[in-house]
N, C-alpha and C. Protein backbone atom coordinates (compact mmCIF):
# COMPACT_ATOMS: atom_id res chain seq x y z
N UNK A 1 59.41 84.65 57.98
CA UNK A 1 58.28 84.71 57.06
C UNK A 1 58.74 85.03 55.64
N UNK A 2 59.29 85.89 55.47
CA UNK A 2 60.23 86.51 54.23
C UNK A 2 61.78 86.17 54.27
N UNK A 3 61.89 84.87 53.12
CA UNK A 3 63.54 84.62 52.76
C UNK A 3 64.70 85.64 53.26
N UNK A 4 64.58 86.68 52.61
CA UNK A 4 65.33 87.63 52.24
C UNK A 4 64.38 89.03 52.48
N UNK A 5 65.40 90.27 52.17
CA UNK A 5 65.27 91.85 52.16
C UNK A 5 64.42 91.85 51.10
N UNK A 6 64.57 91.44 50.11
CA UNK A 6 64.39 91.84 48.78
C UNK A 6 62.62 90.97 48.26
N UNK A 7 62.75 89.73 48.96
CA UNK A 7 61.40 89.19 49.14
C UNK A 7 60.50 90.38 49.92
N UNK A 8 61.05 90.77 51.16
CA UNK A 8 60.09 91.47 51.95
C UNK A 8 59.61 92.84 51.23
N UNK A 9 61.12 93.55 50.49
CA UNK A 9 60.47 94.64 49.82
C UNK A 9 59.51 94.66 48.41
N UNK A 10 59.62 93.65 48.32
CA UNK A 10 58.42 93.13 47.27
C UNK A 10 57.36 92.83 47.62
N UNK A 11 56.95 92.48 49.38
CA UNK A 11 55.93 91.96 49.47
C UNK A 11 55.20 93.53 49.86
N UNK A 12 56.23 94.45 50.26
CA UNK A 12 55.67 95.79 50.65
C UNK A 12 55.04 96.81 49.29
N UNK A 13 55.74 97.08 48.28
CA UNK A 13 55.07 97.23 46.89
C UNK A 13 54.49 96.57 46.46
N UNK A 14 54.05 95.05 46.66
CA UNK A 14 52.92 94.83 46.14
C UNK A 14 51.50 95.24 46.95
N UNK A 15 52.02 95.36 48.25
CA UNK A 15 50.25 95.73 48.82
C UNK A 15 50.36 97.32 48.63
N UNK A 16 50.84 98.04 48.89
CA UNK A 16 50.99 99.57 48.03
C UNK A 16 50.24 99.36 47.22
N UNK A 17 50.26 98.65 45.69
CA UNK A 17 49.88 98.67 44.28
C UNK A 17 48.51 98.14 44.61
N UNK A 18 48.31 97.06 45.35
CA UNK A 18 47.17 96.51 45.62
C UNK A 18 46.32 97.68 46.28
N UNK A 19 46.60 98.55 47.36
CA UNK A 19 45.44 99.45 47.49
C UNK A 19 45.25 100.50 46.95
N UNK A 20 46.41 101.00 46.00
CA UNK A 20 46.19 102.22 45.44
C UNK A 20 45.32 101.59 44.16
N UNK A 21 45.16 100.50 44.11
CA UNK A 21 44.12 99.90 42.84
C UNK A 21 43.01 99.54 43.62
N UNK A 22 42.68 99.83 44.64
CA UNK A 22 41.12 99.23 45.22
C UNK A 22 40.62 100.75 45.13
N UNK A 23 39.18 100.74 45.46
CA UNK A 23 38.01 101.57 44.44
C UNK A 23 38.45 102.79 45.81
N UNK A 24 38.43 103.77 45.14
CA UNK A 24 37.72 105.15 45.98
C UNK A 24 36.29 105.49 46.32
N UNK A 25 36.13 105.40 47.81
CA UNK A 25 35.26 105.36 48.21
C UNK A 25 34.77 107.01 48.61
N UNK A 26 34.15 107.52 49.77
CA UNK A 26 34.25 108.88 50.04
C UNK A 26 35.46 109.91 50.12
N UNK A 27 34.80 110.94 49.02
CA UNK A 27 35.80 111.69 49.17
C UNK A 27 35.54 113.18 49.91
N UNK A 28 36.22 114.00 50.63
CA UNK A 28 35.64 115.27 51.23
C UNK A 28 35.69 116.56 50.20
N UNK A 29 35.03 116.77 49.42
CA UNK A 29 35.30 117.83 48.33
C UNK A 29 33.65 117.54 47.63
N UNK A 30 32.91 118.70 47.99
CA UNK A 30 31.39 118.61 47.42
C UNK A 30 31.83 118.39 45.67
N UNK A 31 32.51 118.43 45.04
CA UNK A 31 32.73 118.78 43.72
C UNK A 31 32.32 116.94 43.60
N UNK A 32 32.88 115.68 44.37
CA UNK A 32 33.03 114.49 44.04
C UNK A 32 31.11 114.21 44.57
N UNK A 33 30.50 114.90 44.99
CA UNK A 33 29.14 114.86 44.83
C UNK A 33 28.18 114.95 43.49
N UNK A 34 27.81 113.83 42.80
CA UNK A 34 27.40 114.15 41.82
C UNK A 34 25.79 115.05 41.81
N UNK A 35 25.89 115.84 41.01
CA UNK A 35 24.05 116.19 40.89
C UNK A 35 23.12 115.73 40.25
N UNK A 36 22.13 115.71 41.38
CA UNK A 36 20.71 114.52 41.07
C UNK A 36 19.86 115.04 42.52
N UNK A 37 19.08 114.25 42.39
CA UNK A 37 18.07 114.14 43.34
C UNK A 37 18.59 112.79 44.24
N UNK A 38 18.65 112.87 45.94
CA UNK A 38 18.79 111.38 46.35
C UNK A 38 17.87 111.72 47.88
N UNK A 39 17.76 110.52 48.53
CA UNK A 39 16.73 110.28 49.36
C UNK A 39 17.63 110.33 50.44
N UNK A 40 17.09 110.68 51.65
CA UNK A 40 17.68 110.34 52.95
C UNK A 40 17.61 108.90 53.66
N UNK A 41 18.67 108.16 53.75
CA UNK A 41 19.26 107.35 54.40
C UNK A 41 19.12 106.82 56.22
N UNK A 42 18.02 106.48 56.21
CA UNK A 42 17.33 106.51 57.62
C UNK A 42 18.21 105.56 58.36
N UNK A 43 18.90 104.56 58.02
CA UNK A 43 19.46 103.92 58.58
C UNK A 43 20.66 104.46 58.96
N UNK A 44 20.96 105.10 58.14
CA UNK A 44 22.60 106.05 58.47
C UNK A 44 22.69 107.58 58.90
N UNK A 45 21.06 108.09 60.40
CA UNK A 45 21.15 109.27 59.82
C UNK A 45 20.69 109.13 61.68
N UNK A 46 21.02 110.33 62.16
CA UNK A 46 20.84 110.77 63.47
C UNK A 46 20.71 112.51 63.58
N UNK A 47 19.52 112.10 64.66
CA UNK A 47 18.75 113.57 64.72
C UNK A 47 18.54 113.79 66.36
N UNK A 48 19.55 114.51 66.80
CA UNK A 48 19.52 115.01 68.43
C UNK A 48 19.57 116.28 68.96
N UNK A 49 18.56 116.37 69.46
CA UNK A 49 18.50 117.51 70.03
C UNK A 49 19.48 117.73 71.57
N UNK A 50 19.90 119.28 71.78
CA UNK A 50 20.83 118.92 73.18
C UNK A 50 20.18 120.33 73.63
N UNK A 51 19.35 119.96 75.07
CA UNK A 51 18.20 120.77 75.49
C UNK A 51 18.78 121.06 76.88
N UNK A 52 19.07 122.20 77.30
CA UNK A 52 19.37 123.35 78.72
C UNK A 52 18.82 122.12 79.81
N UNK A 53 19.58 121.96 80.37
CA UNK A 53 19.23 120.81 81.70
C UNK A 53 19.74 122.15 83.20
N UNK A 54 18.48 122.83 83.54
CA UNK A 54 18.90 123.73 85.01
C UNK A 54 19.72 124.79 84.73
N UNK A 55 20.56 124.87 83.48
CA UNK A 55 22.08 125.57 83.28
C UNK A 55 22.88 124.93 83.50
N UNK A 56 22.55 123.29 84.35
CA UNK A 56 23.78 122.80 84.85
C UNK A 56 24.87 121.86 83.61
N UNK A 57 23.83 121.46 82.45
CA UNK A 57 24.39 120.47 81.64
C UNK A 57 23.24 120.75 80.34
N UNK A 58 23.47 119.97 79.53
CA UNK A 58 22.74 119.52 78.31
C UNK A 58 22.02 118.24 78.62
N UNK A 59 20.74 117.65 78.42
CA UNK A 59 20.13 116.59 77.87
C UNK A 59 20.06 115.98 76.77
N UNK A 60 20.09 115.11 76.63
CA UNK A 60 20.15 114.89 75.06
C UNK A 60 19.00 114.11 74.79
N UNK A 61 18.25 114.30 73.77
CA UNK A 61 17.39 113.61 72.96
C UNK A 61 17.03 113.26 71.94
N UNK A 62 16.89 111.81 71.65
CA UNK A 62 17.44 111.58 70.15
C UNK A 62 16.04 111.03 69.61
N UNK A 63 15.71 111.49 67.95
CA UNK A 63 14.82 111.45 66.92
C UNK A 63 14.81 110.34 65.99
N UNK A 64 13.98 109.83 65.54
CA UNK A 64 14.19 109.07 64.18
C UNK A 64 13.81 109.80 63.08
N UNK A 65 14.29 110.20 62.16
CA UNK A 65 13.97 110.67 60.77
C UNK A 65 12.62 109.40 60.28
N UNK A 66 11.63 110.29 59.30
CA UNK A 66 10.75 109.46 58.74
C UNK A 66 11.32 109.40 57.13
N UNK A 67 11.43 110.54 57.03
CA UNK A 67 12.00 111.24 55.38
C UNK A 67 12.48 111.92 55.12
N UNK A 68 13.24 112.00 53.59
CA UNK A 68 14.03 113.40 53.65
C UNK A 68 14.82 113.32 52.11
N UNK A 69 14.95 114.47 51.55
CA UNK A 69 15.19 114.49 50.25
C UNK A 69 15.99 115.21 50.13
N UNK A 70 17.51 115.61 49.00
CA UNK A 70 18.38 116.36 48.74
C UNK A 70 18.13 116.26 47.12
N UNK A 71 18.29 117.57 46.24
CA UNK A 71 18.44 117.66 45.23
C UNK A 71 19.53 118.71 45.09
N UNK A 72 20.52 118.44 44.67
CA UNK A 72 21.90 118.29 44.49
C UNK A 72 22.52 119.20 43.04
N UNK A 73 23.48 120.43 43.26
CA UNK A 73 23.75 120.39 41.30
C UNK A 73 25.18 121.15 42.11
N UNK A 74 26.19 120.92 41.67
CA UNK A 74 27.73 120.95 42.30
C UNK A 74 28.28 122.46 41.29
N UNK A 75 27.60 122.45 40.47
CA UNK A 75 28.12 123.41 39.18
C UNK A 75 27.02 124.79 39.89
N UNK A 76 26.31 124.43 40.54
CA UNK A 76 25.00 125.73 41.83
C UNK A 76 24.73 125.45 42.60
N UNK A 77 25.54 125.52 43.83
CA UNK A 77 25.67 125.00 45.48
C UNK A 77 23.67 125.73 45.54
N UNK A 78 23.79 126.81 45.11
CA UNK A 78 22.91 127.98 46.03
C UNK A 78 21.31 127.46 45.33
N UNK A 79 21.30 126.67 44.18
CA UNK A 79 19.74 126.10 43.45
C UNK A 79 19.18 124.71 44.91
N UNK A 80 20.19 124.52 44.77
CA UNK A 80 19.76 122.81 45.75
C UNK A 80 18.83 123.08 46.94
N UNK A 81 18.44 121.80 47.20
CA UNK A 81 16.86 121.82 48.30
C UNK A 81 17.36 120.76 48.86
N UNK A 82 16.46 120.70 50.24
CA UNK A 82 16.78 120.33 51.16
C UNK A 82 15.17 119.90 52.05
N UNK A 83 14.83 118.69 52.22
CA UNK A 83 13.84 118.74 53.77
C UNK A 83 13.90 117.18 54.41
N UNK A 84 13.85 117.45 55.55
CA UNK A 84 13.62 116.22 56.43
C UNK A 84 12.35 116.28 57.36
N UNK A 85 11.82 115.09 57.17
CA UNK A 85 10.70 115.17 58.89
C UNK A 85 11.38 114.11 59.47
N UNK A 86 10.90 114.47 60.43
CA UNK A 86 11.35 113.57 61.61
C UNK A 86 10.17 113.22 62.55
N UNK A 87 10.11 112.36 63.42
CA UNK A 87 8.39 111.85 63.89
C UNK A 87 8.89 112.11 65.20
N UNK A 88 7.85 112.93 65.82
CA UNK A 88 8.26 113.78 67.04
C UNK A 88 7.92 112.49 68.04
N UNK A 89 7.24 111.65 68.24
CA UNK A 89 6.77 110.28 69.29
C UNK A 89 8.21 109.37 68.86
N UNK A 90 8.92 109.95 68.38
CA UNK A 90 10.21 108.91 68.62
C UNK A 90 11.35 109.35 69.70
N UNK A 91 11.10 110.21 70.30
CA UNK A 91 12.12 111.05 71.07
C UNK A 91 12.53 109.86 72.01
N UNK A 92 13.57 110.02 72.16
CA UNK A 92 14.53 108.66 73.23
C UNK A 92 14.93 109.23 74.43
N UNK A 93 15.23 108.86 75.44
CA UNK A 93 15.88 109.74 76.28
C UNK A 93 16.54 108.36 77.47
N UNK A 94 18.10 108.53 77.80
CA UNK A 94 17.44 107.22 79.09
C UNK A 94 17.09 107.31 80.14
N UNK A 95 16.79 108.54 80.52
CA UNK A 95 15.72 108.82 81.66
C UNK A 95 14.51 107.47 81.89
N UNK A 96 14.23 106.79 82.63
CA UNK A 96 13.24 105.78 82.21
C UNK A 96 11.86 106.39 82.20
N UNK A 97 10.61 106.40 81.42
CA UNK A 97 9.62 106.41 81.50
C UNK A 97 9.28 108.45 80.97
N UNK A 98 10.62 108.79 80.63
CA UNK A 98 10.61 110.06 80.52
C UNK A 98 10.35 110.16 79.34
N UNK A 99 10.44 109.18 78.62
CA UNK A 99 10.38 109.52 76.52
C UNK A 99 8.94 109.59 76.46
N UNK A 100 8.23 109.28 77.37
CA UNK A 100 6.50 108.81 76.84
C UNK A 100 5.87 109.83 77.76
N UNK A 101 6.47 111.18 78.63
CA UNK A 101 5.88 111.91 79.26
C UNK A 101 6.45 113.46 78.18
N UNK A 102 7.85 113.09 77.69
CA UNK A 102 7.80 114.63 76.29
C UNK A 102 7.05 114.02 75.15
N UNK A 103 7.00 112.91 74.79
CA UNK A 103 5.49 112.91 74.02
C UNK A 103 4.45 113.70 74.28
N UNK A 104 3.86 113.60 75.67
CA UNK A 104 2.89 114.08 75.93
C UNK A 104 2.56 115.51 75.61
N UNK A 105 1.09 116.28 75.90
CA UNK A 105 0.41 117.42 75.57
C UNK A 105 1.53 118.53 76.04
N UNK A 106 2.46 118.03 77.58
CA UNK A 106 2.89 119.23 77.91
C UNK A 106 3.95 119.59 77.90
N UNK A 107 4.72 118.48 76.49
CA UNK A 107 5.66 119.01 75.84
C UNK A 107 5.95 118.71 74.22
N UNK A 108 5.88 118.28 73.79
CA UNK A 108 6.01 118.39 72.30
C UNK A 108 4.63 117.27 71.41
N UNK A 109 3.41 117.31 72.37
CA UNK A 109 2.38 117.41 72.06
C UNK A 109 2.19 115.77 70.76
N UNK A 110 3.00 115.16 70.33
CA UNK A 110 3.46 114.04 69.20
C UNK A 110 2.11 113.66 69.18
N UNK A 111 0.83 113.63 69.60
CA UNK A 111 -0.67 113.03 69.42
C UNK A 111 -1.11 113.98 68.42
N UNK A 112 -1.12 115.33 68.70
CA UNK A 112 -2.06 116.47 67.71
C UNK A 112 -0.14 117.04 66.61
N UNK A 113 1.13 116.50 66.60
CA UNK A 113 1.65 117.22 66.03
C UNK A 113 3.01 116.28 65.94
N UNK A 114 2.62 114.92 64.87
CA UNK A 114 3.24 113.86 65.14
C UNK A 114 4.88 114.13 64.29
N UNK A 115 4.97 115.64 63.44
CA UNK A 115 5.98 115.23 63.18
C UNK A 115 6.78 117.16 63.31
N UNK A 116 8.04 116.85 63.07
CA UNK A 116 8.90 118.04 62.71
C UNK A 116 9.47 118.14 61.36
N UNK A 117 9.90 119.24 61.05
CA UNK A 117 10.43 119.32 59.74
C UNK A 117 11.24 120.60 59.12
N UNK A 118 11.97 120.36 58.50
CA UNK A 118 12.83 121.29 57.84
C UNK A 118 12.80 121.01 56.76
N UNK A 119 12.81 122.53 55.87
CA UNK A 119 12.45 122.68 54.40
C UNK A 119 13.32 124.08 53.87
N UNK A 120 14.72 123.71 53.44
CA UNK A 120 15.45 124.54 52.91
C UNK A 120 14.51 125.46 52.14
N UNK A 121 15.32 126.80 52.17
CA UNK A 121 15.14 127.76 51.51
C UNK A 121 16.21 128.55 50.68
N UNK A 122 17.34 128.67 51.27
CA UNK A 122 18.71 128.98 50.69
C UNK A 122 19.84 128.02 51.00
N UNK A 123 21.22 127.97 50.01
CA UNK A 123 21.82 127.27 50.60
C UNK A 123 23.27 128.44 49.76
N UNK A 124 24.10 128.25 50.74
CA UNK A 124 25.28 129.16 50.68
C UNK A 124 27.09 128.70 51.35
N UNK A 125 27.73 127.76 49.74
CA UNK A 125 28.55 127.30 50.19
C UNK A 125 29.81 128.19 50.22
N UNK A 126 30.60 128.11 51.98
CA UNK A 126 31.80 128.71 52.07
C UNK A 126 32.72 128.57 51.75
N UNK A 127 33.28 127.25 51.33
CA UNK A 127 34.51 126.67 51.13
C UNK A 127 33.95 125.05 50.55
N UNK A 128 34.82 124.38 50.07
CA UNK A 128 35.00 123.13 49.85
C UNK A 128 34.14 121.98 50.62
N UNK A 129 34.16 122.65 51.63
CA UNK A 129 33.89 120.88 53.15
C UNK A 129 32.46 121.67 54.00
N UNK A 130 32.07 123.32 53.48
CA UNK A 130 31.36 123.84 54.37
C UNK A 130 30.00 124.80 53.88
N UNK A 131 29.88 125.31 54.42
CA UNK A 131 28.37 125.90 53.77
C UNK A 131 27.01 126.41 55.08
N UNK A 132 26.24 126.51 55.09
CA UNK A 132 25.00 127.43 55.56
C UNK A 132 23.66 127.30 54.93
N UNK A 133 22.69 126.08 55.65
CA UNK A 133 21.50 126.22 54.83
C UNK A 133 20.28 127.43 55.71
N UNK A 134 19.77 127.91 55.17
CA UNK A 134 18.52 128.49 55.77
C UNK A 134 17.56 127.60 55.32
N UNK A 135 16.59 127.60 56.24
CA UNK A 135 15.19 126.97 55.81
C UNK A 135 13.95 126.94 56.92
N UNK A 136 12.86 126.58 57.03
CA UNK A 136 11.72 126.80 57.63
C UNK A 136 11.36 125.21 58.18
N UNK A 137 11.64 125.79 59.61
CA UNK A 137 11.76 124.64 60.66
C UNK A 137 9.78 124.72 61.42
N UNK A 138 9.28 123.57 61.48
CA UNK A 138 7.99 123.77 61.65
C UNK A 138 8.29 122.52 62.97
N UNK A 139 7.44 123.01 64.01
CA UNK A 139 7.62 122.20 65.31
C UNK A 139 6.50 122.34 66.42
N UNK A 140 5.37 121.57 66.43
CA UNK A 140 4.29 121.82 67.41
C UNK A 140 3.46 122.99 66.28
N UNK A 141 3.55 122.73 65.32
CA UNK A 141 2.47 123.96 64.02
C UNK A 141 3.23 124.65 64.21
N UNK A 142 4.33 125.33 64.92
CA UNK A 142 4.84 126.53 64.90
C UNK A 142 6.33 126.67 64.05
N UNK A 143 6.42 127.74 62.37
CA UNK A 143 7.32 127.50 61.84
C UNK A 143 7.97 129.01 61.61
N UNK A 144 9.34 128.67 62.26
CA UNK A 144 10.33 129.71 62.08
C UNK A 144 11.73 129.78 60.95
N UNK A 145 12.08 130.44 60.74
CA UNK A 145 13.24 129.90 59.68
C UNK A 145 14.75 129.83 60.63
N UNK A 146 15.38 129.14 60.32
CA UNK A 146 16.26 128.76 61.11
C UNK A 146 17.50 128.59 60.22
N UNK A 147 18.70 128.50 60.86
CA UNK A 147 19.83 128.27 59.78
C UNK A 147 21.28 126.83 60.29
N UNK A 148 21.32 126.27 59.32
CA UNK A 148 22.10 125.29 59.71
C UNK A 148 23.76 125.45 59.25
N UNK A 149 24.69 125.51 60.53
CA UNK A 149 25.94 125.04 59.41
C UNK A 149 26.43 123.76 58.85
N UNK A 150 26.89 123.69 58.44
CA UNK A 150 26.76 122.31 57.67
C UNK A 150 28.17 122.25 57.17
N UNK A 151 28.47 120.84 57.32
CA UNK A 151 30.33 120.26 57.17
C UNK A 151 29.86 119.06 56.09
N UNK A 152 30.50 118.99 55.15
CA UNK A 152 30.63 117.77 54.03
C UNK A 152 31.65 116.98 54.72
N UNK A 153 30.93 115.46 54.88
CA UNK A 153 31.77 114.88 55.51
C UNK A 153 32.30 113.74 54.25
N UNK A 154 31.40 113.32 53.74
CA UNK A 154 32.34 112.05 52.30
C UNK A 154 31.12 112.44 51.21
N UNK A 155 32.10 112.50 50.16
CA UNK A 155 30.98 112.54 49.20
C UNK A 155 31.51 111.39 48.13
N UNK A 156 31.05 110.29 47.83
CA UNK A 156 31.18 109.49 45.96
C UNK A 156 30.50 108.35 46.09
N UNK A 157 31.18 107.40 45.79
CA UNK A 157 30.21 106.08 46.09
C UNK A 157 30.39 105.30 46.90
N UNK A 158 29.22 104.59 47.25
CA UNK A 158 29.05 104.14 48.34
C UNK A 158 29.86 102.71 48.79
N UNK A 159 29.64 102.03 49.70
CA UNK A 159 30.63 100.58 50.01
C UNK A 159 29.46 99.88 48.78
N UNK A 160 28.71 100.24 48.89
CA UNK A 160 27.84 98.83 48.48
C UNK A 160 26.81 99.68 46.65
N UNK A 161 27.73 100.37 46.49
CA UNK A 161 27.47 101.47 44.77
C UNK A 161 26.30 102.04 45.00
N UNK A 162 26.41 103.04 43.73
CA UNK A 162 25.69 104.37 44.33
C UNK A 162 26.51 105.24 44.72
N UNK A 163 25.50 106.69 44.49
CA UNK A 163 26.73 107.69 45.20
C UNK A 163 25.94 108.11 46.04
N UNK A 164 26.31 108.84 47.23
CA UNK A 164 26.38 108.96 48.47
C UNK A 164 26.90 110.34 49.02
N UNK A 165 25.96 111.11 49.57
CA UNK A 165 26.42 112.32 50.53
C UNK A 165 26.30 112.51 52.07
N UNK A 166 27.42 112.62 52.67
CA UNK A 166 26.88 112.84 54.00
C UNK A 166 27.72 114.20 54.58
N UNK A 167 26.66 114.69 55.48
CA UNK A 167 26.89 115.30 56.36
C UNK A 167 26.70 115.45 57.78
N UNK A 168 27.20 116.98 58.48
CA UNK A 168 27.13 116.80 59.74
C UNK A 168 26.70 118.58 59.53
N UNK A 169 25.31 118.55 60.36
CA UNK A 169 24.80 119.89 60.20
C UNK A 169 24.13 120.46 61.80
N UNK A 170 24.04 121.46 61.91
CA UNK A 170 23.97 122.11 63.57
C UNK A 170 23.38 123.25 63.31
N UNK A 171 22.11 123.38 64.47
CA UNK A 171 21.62 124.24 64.03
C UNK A 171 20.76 125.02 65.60
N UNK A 172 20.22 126.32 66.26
CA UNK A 172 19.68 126.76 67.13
C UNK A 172 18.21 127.05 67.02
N UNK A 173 17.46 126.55 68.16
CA UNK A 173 16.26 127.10 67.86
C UNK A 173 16.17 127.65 69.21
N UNK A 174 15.06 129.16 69.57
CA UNK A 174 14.58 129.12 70.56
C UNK A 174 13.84 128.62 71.51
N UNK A 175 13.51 128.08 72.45
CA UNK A 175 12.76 127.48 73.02
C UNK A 175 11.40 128.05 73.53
N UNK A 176 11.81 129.30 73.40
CA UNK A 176 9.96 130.34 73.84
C UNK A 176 9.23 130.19 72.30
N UNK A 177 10.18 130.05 71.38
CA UNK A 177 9.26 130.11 70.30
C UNK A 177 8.19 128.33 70.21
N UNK A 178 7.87 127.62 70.66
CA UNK A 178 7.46 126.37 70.64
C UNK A 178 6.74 125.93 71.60
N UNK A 179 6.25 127.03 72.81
CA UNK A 179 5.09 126.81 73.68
C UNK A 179 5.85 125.51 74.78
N UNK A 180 6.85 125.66 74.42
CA UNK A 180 7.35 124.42 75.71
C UNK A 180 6.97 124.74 77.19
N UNK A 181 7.27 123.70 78.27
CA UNK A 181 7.03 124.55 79.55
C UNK A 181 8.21 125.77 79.89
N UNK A 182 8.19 126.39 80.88
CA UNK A 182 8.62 127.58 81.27
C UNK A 182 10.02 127.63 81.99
N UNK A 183 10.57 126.37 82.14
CA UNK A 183 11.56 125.43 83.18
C UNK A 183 12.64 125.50 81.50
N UNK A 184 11.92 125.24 80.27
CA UNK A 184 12.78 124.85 79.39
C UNK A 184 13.24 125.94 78.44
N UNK A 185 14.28 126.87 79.45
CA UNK A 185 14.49 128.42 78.32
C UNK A 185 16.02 128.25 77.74
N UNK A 186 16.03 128.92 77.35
CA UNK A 186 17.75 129.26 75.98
C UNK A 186 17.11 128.38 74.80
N UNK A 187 18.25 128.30 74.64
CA UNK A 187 18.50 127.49 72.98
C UNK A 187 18.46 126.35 73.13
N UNK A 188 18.00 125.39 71.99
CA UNK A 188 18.50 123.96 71.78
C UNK A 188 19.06 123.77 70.82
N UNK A 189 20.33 122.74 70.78
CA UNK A 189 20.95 122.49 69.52
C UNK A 189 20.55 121.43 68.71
N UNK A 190 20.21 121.58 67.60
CA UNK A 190 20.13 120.52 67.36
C UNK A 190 20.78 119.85 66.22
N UNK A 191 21.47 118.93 66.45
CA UNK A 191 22.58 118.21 65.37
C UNK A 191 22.02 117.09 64.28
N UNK A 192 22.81 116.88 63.21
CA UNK A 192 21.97 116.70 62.24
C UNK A 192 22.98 115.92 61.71
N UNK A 193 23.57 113.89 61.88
CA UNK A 193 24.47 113.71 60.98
C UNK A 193 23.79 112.84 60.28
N UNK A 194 23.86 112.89 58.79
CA UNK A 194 23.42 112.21 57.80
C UNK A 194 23.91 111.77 56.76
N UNK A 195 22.95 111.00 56.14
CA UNK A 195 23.87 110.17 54.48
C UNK A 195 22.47 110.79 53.87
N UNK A 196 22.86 110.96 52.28
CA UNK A 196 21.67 110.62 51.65
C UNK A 196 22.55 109.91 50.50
N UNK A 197 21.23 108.97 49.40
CA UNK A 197 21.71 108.27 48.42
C UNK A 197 21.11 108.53 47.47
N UNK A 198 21.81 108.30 46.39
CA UNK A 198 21.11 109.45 44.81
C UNK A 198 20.29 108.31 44.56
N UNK A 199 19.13 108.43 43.60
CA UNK A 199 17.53 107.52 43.59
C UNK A 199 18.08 106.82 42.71
């Protein structure tokens, strides 16, 4: 394919030069997050809950986000806001015929209480890639404050421009606090990976 040594090591510095000249895309350092206001990214965003199955295992059940907003300032981790709903009649499960019975009254009720939501209240970054939001988690009318950790996973612009934040955030709620049935006790986790995009 290559004449010679000297052809080949040329063909190797030139693609070197060639990608260290193609664009920077996400970077992990909140600082490459610019500040603004940006919207949540429904297409790029997953919301699962992982719910006590007997003690024996976890269930998993997964959400669609409806909305969700970040307002952003890198120079004051601790000013920025934060909320998402999520539409509680989207719950997935592949149990068959099981997603349209936790809809129902006698578990997360989605007819009289169609959505969930989180609405920062503090935010408190540890390091570079990490941080701690508090905020007021509302679920079946019932709202507790809850706290998320939260990992910066890419922050700059996007494949397709624009800048772009995502994360991966985790967070506990009780389960007595939400009127569930009596079968469904401890904690649930619920994980939180997302993009948002500045407006």
């Amino acid at each position: 394919m290559f004449s010679n040594r000297r052809s080949f090591a040329a063909a190797i510095v030139g693609a070197a030069l060639a990608l260290s000249a193609a664009p920077a895309f996400a970077q992990t350092n909140l600082s490459d997050a610019t500040a603004g206001a940006y919207t949540l990214d429904i297409n790029h965003t997953a919301v699962v809950a992982r719910v006590p199955h007997g003690n024996f295992s976890y269930e998993i059940f997964r959400f669609t986000p409806t909305a969700g907003s970040l307002t952003w300032d890198p120079a004051s981790p601790t000013s920025s806001q934060v909320n998402v709903t999520v539409s509680t009649a989207s719950i997935q499960t592949p149990v068959q015929g099981f997603s349209e019975e936790l809809q129902g009254a006698n578990f997360l009720n989605a007819a009289q209480f169609p959505e969930a939501t989180f609405v920062s209240t503090a935010f408190r970054q540890t390091d570079a890639t990490h941080g701690q939001v508090d905020g007021n988690f509302t679920l079946k009318g019932v709202t507790k404050q809850i706290t998320f950790d939260v990992e910066l996973i890419g922050a700059g612009r996007g494949m397709r421009g624009g800048n772009v934040i995502g994360f991966h955030a985790t967070a506990l709620i009780n389960n007595a606090d939400y009127s569930l049935p009596g079968f469904i006790r401890g904690q649930t986790q619920i994980v939180i990976d997302a993009e948002f995009q500045k407006r």
